[in-house]
Each structure stands twice: as structure tokens, then as C-alpha cells.
N, C-alpha and C. Protein backbone atom coordinates (compact mmCIF):
# COMPACT_ATOMS: atom_id res chain seq x y z
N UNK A 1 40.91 96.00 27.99
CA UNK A 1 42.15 96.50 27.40
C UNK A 1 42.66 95.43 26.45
N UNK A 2 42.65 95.83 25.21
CA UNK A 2 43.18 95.00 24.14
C UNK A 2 44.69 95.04 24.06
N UNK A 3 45.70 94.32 23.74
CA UNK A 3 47.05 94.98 23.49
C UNK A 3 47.37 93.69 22.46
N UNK A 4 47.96 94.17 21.23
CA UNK A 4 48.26 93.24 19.96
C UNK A 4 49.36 92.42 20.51
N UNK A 5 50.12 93.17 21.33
CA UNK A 5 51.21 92.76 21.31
C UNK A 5 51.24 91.47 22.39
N UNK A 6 50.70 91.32 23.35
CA UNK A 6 50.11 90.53 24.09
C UNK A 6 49.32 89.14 23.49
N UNK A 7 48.67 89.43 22.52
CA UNK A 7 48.35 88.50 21.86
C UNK A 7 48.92 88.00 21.12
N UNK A 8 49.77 88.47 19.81
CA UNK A 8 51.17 87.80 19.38
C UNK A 8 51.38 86.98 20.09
N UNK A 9 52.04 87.63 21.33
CA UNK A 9 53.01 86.34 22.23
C UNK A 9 52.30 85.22 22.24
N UNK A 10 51.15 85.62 22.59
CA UNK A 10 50.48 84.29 22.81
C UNK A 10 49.94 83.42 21.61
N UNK A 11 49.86 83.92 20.37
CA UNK A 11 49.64 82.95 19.02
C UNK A 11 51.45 82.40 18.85
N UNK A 12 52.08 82.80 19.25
CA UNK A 12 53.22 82.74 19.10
C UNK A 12 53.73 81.44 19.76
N UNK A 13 53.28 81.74 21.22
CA UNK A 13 53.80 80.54 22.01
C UNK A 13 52.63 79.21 21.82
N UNK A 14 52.04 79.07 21.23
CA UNK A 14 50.82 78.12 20.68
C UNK A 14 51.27 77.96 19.32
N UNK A 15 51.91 78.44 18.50
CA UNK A 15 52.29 78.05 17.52
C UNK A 15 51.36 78.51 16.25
N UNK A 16 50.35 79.70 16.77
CA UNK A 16 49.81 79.75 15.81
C UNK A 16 50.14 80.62 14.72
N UNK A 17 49.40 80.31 13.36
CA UNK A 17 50.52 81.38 12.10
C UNK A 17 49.71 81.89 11.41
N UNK A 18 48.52 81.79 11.89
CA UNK A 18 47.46 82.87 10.81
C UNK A 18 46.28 83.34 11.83
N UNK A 19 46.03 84.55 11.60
CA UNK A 19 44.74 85.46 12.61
C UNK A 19 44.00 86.00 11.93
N UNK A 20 43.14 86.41 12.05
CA UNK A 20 42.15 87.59 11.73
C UNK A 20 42.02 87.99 13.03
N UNK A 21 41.22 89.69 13.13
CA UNK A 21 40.75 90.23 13.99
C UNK A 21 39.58 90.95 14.07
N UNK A 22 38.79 90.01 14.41
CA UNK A 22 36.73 90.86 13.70
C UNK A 22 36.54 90.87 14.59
N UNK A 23 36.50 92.54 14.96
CA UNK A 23 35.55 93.28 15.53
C UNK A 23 33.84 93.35 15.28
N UNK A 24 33.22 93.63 15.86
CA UNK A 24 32.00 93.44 15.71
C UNK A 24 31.51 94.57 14.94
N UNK A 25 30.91 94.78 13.81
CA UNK A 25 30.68 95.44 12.85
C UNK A 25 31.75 96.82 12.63
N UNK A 26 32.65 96.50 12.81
CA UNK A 26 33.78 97.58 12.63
C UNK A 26 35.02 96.49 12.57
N UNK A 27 36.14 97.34 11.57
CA UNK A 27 37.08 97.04 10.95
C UNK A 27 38.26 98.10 11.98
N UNK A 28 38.99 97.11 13.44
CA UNK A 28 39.83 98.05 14.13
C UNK A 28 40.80 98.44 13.25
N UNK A 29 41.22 99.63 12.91
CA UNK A 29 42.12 100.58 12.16
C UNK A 29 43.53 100.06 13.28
N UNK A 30 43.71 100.66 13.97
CA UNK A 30 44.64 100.87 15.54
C UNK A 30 45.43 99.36 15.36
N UNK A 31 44.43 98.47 15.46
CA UNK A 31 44.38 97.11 15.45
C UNK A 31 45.26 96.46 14.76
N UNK A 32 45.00 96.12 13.49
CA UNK A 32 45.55 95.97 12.35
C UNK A 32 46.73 96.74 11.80
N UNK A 33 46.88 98.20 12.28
CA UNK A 33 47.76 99.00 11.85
C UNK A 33 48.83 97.90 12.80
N UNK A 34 49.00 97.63 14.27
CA UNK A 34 49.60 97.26 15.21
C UNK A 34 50.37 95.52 14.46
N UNK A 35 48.92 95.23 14.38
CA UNK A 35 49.03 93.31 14.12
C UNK A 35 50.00 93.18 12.63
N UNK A 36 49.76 94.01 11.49
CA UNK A 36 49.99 93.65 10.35
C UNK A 36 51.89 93.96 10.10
N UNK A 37 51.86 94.77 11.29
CA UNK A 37 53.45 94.52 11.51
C UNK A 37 54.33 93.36 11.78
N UNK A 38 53.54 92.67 12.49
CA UNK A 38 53.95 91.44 13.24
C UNK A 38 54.42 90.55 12.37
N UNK A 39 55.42 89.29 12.89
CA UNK A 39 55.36 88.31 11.89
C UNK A 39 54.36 87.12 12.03
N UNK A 40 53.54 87.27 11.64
CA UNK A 40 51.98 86.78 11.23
C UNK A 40 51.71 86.61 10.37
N UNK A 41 50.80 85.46 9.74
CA UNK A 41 49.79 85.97 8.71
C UNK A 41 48.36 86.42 8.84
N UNK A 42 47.80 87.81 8.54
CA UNK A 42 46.71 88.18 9.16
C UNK A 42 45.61 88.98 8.34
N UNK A 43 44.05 87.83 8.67
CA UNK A 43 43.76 88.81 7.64
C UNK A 43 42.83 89.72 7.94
N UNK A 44 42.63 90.58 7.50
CA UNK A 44 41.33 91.66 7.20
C UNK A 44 40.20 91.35 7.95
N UNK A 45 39.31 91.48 9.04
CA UNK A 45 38.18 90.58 8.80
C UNK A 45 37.35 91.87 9.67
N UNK A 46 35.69 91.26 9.16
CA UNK A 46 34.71 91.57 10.44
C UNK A 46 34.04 90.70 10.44
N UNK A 47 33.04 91.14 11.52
CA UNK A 47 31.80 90.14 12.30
C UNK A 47 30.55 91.14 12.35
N UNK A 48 29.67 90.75 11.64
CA UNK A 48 28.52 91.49 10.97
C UNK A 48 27.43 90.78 11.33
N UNK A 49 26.45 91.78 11.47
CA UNK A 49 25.29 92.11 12.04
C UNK A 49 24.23 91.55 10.53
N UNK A 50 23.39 90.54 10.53
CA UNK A 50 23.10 90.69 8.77
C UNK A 50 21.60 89.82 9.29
N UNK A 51 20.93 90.67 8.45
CA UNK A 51 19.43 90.82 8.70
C UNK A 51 18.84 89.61 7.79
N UNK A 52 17.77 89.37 7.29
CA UNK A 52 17.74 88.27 6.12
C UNK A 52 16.90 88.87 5.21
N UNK A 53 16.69 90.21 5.15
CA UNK A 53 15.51 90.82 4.33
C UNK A 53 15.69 92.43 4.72
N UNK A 54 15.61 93.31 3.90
CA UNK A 54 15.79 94.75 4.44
C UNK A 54 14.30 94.74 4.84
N UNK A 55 13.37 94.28 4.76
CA UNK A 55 12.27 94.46 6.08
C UNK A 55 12.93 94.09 7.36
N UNK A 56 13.23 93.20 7.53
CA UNK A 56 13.80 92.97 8.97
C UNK A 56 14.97 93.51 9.24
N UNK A 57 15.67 94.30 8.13
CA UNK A 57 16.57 95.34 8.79
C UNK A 57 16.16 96.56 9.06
N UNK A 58 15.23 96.88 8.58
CA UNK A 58 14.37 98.40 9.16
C UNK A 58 13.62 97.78 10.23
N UNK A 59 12.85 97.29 10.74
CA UNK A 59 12.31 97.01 11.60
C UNK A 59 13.28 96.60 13.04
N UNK A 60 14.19 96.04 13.03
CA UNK A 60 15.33 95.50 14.04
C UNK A 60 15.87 96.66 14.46
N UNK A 61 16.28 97.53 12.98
CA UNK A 61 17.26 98.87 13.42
C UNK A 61 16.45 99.77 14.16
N UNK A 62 15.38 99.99 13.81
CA UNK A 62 13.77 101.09 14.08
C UNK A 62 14.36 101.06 15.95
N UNK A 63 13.17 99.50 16.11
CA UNK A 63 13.56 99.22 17.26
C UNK A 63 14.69 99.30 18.15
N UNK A 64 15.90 99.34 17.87
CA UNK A 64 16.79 99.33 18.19
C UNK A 64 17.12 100.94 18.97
N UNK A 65 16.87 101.61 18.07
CA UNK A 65 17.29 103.27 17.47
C UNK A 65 16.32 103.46 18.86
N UNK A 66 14.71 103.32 18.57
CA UNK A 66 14.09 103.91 19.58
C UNK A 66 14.45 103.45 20.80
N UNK A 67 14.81 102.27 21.13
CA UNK A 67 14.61 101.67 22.51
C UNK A 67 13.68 101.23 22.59
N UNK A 68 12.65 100.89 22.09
CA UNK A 68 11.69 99.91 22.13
C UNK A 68 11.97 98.89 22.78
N UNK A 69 12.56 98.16 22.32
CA UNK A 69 12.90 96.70 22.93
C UNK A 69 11.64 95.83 22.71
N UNK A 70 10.66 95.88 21.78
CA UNK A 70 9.33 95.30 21.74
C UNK A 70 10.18 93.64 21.13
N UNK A 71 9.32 93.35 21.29
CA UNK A 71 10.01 91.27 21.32
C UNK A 71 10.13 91.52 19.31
N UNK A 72 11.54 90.93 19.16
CA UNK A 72 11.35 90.85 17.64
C UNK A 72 11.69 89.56 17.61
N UNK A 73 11.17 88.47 16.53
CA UNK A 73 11.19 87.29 16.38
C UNK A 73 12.03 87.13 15.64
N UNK A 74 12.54 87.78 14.43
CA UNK A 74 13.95 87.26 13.67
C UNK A 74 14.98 88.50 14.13
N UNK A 75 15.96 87.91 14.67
CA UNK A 75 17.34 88.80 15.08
C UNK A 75 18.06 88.32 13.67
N UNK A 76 18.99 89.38 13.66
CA UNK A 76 19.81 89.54 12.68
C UNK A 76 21.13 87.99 13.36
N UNK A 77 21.22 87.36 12.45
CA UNK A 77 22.60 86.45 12.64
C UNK A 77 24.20 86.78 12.63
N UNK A 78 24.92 86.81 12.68
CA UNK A 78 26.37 87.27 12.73
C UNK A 78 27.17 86.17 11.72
N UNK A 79 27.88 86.51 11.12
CA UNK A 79 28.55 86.33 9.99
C UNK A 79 29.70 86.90 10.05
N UNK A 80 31.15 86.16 9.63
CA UNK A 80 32.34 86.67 9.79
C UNK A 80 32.79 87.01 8.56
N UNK A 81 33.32 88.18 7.97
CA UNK A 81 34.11 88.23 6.54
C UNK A 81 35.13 88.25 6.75
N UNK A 82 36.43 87.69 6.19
CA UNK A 82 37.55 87.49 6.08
C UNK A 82 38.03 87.94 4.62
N UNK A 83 38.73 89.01 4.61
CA UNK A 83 39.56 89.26 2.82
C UNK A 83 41.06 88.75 2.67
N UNK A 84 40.86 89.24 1.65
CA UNK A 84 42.10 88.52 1.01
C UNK A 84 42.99 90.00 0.84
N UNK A 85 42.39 91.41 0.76
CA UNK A 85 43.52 92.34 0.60
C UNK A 85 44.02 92.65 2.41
N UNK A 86 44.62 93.69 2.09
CA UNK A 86 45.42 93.44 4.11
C UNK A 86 45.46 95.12 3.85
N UNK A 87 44.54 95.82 3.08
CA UNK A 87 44.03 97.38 3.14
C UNK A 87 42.96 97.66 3.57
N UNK A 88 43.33 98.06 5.36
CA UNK A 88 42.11 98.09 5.98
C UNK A 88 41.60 99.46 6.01
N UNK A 89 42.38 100.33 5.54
CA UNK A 89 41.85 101.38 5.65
C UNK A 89 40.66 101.29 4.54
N UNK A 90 41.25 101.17 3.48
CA UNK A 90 40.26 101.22 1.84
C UNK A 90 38.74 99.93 2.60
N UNK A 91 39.43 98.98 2.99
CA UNK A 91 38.01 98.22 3.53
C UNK A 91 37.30 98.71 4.95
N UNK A 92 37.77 99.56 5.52
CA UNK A 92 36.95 100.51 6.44
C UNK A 92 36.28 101.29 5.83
N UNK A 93 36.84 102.03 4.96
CA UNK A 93 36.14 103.16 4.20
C UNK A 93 34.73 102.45 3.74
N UNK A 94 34.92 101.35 2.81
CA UNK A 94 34.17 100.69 1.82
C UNK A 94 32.74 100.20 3.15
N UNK A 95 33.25 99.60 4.65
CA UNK A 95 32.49 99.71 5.37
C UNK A 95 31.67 100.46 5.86
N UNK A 96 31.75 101.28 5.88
CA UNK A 96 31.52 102.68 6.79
C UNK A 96 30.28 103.13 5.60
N UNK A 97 30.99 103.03 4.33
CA UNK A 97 30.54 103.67 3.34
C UNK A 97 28.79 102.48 3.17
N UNK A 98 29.15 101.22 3.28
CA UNK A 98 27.78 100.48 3.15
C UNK A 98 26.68 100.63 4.05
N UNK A 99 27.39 100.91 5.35
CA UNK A 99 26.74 101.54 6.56
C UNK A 99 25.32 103.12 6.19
N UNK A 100 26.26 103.54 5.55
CA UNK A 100 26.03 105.41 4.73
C UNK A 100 24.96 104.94 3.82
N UNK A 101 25.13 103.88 3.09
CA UNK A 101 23.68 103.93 2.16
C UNK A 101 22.87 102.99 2.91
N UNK A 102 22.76 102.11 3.43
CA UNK A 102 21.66 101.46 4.88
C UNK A 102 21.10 102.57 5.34
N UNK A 103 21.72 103.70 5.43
CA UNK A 103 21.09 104.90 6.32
C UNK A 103 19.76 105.32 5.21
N UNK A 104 20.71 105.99 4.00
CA UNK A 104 20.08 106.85 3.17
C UNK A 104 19.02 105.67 2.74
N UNK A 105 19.27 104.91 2.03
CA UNK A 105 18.02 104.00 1.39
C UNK A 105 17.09 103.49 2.33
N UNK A 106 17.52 103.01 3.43
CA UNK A 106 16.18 102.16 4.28
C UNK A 106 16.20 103.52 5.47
N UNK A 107 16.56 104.75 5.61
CA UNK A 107 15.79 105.59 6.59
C UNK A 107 15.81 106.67 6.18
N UNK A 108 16.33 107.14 5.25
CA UNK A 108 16.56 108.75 4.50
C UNK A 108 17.14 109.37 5.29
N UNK A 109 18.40 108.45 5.93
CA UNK A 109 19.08 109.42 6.86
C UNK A 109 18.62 110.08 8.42
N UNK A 110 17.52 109.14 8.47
CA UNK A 110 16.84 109.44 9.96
C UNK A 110 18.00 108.59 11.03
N UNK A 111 18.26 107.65 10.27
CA UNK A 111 19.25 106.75 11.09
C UNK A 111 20.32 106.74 11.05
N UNK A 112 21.64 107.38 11.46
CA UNK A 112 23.30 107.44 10.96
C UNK A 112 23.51 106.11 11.22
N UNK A 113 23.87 104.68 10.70
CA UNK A 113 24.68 103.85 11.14
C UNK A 113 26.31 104.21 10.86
N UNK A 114 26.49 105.07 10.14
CA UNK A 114 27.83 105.27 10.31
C UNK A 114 28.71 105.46 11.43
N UNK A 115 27.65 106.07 12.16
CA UNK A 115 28.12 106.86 13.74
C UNK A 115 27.33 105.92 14.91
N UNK A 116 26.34 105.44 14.68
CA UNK A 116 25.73 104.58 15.65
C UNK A 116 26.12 103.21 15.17
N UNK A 117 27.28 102.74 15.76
CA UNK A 117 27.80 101.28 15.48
C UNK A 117 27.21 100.59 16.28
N UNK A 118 26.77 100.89 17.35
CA UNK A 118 26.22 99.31 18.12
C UNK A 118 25.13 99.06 17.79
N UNK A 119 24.14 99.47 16.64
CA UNK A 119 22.97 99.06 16.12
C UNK A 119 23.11 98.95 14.54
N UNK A 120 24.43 99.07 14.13
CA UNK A 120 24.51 98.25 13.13
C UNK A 120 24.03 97.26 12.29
N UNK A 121 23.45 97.01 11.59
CA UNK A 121 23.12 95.07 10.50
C UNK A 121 22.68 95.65 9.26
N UNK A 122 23.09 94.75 8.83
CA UNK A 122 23.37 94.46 7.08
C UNK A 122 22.54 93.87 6.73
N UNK A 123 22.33 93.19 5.28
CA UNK A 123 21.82 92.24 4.64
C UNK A 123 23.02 91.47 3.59
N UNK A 124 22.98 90.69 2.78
CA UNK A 124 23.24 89.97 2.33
C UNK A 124 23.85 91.06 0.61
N UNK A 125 22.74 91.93 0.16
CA UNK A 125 22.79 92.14 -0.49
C UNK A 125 23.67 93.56 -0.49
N UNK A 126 23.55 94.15 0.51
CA UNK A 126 24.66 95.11 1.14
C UNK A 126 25.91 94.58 1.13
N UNK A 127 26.45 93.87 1.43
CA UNK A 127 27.24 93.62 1.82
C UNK A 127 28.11 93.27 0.37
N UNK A 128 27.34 92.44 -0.62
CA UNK A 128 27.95 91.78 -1.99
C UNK A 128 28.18 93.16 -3.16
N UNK A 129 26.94 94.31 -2.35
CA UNK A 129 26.97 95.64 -3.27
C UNK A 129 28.63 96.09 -2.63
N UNK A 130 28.50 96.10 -1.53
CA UNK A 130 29.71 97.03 -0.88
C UNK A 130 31.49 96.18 -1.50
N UNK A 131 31.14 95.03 -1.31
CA UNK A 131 32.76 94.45 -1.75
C UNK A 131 32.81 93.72 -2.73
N UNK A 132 31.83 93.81 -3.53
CA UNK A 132 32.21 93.25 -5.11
C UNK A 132 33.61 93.18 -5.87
N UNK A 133 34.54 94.21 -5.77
CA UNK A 133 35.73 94.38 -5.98
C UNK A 133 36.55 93.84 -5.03
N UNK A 134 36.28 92.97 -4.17
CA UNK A 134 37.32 92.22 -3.31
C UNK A 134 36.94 91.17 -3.01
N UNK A 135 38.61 90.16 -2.84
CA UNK A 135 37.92 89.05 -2.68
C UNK A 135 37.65 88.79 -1.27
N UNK A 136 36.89 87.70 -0.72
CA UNK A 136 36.46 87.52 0.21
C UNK A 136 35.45 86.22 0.82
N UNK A 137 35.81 86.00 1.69
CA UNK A 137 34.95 84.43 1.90
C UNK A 137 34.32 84.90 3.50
N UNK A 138 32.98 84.00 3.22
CA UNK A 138 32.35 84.54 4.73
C UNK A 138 32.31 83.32 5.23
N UNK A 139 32.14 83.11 6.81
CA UNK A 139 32.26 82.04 7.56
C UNK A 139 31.04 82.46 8.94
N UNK A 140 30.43 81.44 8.63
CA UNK A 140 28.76 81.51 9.35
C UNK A 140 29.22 81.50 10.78
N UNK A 141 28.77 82.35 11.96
CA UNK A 141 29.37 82.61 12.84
C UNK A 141 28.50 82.29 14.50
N UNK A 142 28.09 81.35 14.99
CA UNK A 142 27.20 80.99 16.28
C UNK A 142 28.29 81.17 17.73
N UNK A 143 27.21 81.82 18.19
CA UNK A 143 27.43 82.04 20.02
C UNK A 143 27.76 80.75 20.61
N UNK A 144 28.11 79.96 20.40
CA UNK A 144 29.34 78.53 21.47
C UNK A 144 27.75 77.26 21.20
N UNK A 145 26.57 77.36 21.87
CA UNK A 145 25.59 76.79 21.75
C UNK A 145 24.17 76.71 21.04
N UNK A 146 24.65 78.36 20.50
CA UNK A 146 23.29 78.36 20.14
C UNK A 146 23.48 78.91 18.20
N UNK A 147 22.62 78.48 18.16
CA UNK A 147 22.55 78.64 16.03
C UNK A 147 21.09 79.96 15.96
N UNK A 148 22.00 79.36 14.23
CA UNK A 148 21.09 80.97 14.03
C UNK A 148 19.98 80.71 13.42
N UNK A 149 19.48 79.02 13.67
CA UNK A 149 18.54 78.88 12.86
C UNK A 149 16.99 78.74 13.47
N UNK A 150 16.98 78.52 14.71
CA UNK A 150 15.92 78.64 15.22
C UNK A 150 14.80 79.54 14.93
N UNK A 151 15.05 81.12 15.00
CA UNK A 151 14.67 81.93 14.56
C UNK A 151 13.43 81.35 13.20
N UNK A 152 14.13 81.03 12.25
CA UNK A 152 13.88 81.21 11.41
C UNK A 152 12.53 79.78 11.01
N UNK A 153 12.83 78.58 12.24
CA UNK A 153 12.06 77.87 12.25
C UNK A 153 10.32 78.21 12.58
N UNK A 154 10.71 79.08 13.87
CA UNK A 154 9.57 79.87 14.25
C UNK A 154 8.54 80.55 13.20
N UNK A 155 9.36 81.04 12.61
CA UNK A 155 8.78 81.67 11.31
C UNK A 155 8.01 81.14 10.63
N UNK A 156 8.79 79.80 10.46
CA UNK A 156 8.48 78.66 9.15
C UNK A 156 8.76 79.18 7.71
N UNK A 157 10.41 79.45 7.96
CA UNK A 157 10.98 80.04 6.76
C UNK A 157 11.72 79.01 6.21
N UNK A 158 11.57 77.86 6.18
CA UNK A 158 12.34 76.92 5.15
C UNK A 158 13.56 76.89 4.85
N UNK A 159 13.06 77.99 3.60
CA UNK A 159 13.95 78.06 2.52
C UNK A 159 15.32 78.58 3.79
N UNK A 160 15.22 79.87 4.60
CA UNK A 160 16.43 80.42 5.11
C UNK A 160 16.96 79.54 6.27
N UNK A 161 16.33 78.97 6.59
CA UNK A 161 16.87 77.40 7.95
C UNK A 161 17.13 76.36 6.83
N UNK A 162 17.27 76.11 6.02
CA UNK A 162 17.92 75.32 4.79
C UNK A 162 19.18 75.90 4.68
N UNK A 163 19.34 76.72 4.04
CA UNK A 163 20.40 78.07 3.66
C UNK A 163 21.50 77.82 4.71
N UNK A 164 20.41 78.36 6.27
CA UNK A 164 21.49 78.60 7.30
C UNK A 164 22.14 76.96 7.58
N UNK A 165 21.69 76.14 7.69
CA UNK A 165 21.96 74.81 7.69
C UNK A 165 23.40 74.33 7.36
N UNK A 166 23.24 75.14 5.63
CA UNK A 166 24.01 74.56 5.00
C UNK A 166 25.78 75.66 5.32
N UNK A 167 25.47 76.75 5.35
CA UNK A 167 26.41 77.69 6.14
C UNK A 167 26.76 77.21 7.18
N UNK A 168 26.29 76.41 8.33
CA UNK A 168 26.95 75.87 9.49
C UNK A 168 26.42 76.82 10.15
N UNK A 169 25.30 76.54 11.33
CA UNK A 169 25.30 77.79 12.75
C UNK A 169 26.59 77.90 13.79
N UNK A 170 27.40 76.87 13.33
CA UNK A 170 28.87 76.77 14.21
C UNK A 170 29.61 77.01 13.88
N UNK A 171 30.22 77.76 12.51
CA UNK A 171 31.53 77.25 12.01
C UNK A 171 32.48 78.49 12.73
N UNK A 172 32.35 78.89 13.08
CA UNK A 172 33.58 80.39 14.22
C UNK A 172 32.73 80.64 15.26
N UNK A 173 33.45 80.68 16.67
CA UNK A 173 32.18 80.45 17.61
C UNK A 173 33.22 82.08 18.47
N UNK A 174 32.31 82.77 18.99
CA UNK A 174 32.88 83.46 20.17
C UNK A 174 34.24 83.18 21.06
């Protein structure tokens, strides 16, 4: 049970003066409608699912979709976006909507991610197609201990354990 108001109090009595609220590949509507009342400063945000190649986003999602569960060696990393507008509806839409062509282009619509959110992920290039018109800063996002770069060592992908390196596997932790 989430309650905004509950949490206020508590950024409140900590003194804190700025939030975001990223949901995991969804933008809470309810949420934000609640928080952006408050006296806060708060911004826009999600926490995204983001593949490093639309091969490994068809293949992750595939798996996913079927239940397979067959061992995949690069998982998608998580990444936080934070905006600068405080119109979550128009940036839900714009979400939902990047979701809608992930479907059509990498499955011809075999796959709804619009409607199947918990198998959600992006790429890089999705994501810069979808919010080009807004501003926005992303903040590299690791589980408390663990980074997102390992993965990619396994591989012996360099160039993207360079990349991730330089993004921080820590910088917003769970």
C-alpha cells in the first residue's frame, strides 16, 4: 500500500525538498496527480528496463513473453529518467506510446508491451526517439551491490563496460 501522503510527512520531517517517483517502467498517473499537489519539488520520473541492442531486446522480451526462462547472459540494466516538464500525463502517453512501436517494429505486434508491463525494456535509441522534445537527464541505476557491468564483461563487450563505467553502476540504488 503506497499512500503519497504518508510519504510527504516523511520527506517533510527529514527535511527533504525535492522527489521523484519512478515506478518501474511506468509513469504512476494516481501518483503524481496526488504528490504534485504537495508542497514539494517533484519531478516526473521512471525506472526503465533498457536492453543494449534491439537484438537483446527481442531475445530477453521473446523469452520473457514465453516463459522460457532459458539462461540469458545480457539482462537488460535499469536506468532512471528524470524530466524537467511535471506533465505526466503527455509523458505517459509519450511512454506507453514507445512501448506501442517496441511492439510493432521488433514483433509486429505479436508482443503488446503496452499492456504487458512487467516485461517491458527499451533500448537507448527508443527511448531518445520517444522524448526528443523533452528535456531530461538519466541517472544510471544499480541494485545496492551489484552493477550492471558484469554482464557485459562476460561477453567481452568493452566498449559497453566502458560506457557503463562511466554512467556509474551506483548512482540511484533501490
Amino acid at each position: 500500500i503506497f499512500s503519497v501522503d504518508d510519504l510527504f510527512l516523511k520527506l517533510k520531517e527529514h527535511s527533504i525538498e525535492m522527489i521523484s517517483l519512478t515506478d518501474h517502467n511506468i509513469i504512476n498517473i494516481e501518483a503524481y496527480e496526488n504528490m504534485l499537489k504537495k508542497d514539494i519539488f517533484t519531478f516526473v520520473g521512471v525506472e526503465l528496463d533498457v536492453a543494449i541492442s534491439e537484438e537483446e531486446l527481442v531475445k530477453y522480451i521473446s523469452n520473457r513473453e514465453s516463459k522460457n526462462n532459458e539462461k540469458i547472459d545480457i539482462k537488460p540494466f535499469h536506468l532512471l529518467i528524470l524530466f524537467k516538464s511535471q506533465d505526466y500525463v503527455n509523458l505517459n502517453n509519450k511512454l506507453d506510446k514507445m512501448y506501442s512501436n517496441i511492439s510493432e517494429k521488433e514483433f509486429k505486434n505479436a508482443i503488446d508491451l503496452k499492456e504487458n508491463k512487467k516485461i517491458r525494456t527499451t533500448t537507448f535509441k527508443y527511448i531518445v526517439e520517444t522524448f526528443k522534445d523533452e528535456d531530461f537527464f538519466i541517472i544510471a541505476h544499480g541494485n545496492k551491490d551489484k552493477g550492471i557491468v558484469s554482464p557485459y564483461l562476460k561477453k567481452k563487450c568493452l566498449k559497453e563496460a566502458q560506457y557503463n563505467i562511466l554512467m556509474g553502476g551506483i548512482s540511484a540504488l533501490e
